[in-house]
C-alpha atoms as a PDB file:
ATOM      1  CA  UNK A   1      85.511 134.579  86.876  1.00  0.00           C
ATOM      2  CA  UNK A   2      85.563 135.236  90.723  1.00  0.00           C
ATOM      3  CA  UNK A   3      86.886 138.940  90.372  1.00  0.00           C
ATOM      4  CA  UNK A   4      84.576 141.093  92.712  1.00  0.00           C
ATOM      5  CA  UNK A   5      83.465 138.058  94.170  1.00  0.00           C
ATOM      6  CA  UNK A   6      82.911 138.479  98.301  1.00  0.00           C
ATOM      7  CA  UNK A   7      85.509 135.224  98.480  1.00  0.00           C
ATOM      8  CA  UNK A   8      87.884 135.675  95.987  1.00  0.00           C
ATOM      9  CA  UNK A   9      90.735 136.650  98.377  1.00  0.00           C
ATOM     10  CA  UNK A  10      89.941 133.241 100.115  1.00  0.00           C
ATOM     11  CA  UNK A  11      89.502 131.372  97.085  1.00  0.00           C
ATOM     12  CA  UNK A  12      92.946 132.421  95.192  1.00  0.00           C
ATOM     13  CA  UNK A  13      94.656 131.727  98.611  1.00  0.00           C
ATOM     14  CA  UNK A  14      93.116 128.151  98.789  1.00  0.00           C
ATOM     15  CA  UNK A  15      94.400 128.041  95.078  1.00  0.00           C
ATOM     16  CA  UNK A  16      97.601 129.143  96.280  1.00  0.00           C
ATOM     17  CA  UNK A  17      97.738 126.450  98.872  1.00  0.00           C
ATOM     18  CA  UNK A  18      96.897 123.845  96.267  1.00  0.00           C
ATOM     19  CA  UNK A  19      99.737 124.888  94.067  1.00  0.00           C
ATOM     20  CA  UNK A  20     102.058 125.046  96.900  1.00  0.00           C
ATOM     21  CA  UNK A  21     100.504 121.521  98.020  1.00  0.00           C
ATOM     22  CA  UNK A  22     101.033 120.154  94.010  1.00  0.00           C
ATOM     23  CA  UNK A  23     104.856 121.169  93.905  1.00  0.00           C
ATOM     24  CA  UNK A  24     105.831 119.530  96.843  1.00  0.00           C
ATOM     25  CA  UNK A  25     104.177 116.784  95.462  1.00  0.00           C
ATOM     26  CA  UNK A  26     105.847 116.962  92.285  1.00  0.00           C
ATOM     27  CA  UNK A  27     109.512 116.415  94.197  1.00  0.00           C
ATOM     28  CA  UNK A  28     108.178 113.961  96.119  1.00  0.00           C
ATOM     29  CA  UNK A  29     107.426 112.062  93.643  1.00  0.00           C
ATOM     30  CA  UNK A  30     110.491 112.839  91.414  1.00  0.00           C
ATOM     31  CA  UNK A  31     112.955 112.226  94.346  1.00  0.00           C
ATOM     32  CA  UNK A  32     110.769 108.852  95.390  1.00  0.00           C
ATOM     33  CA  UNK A  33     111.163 107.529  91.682  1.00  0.00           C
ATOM     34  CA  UNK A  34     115.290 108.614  90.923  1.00  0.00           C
ATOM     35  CA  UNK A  35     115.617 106.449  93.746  1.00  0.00           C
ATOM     36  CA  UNK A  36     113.722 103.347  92.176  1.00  0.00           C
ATOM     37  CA  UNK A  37     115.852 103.910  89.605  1.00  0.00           C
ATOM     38  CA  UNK A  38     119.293 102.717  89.790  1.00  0.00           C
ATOM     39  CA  UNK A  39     121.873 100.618  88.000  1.00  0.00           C
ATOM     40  CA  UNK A  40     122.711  98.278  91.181  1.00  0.00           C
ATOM     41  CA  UNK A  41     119.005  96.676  91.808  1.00  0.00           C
ATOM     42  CA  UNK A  42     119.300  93.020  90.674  1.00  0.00           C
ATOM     43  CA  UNK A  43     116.873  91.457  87.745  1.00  0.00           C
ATOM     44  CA  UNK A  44     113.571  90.756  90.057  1.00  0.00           C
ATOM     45  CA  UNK A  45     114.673  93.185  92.941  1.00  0.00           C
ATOM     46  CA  UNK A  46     112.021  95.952  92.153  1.00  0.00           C
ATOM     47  CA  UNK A  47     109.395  95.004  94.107  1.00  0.00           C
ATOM     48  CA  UNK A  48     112.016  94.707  97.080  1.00  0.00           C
ATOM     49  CA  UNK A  49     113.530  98.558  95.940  1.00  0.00           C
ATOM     50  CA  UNK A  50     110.123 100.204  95.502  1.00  0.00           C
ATOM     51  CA  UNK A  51     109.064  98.347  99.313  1.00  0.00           C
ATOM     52  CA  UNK A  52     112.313  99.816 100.793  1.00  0.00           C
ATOM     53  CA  UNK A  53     112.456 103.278  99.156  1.00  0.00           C
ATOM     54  CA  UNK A  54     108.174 103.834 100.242  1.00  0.00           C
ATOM     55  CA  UNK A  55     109.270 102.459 103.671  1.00  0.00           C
ATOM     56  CA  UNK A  56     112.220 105.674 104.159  1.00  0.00           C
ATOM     57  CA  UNK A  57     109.586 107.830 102.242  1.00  0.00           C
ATOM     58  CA  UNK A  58     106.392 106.994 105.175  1.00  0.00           C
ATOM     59  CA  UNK A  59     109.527 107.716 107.674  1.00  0.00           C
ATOM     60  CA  UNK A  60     110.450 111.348 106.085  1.00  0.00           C
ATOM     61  CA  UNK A  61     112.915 112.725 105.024  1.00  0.00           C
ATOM     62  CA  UNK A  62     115.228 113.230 108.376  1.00  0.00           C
ATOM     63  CA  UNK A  63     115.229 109.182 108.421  1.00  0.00           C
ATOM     64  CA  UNK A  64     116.497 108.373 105.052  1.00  0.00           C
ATOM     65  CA  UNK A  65     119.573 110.438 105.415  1.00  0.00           C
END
């Protein structure tokens, strides 16, 4: 669709950045809810867990170790 196109070099590596962007992303997100997810929150404590665990997240990563 873009082949020959005067941009396309610039478009595929704004595509690449966007896939690059996505993936991080994607373990972000996986990493942010394994940690929601574990057998010692109490009955009612989610709310609690999920404020804690987006707290370290806003921090990064060097904090939460």
């Amino acid at each position: 669709m873009i082949s020959g196109h005067p941009n396309e070099d610039r478009a595929l590596g704004r595509l690449d950045d966007l896939e690059a962007q996505l993936e991080a992303l994607d373990g972000d997100l996986r990493r942010l809810s394994s940690s929601v997810q574990s057998p010692f929150l109490s009955a009612g404590a989610l709310p609690d867990a999920v404020a804690d665990v987006a707290a370290a997240f806003a921090r990064g990563p060097a904090s939460s170790r």
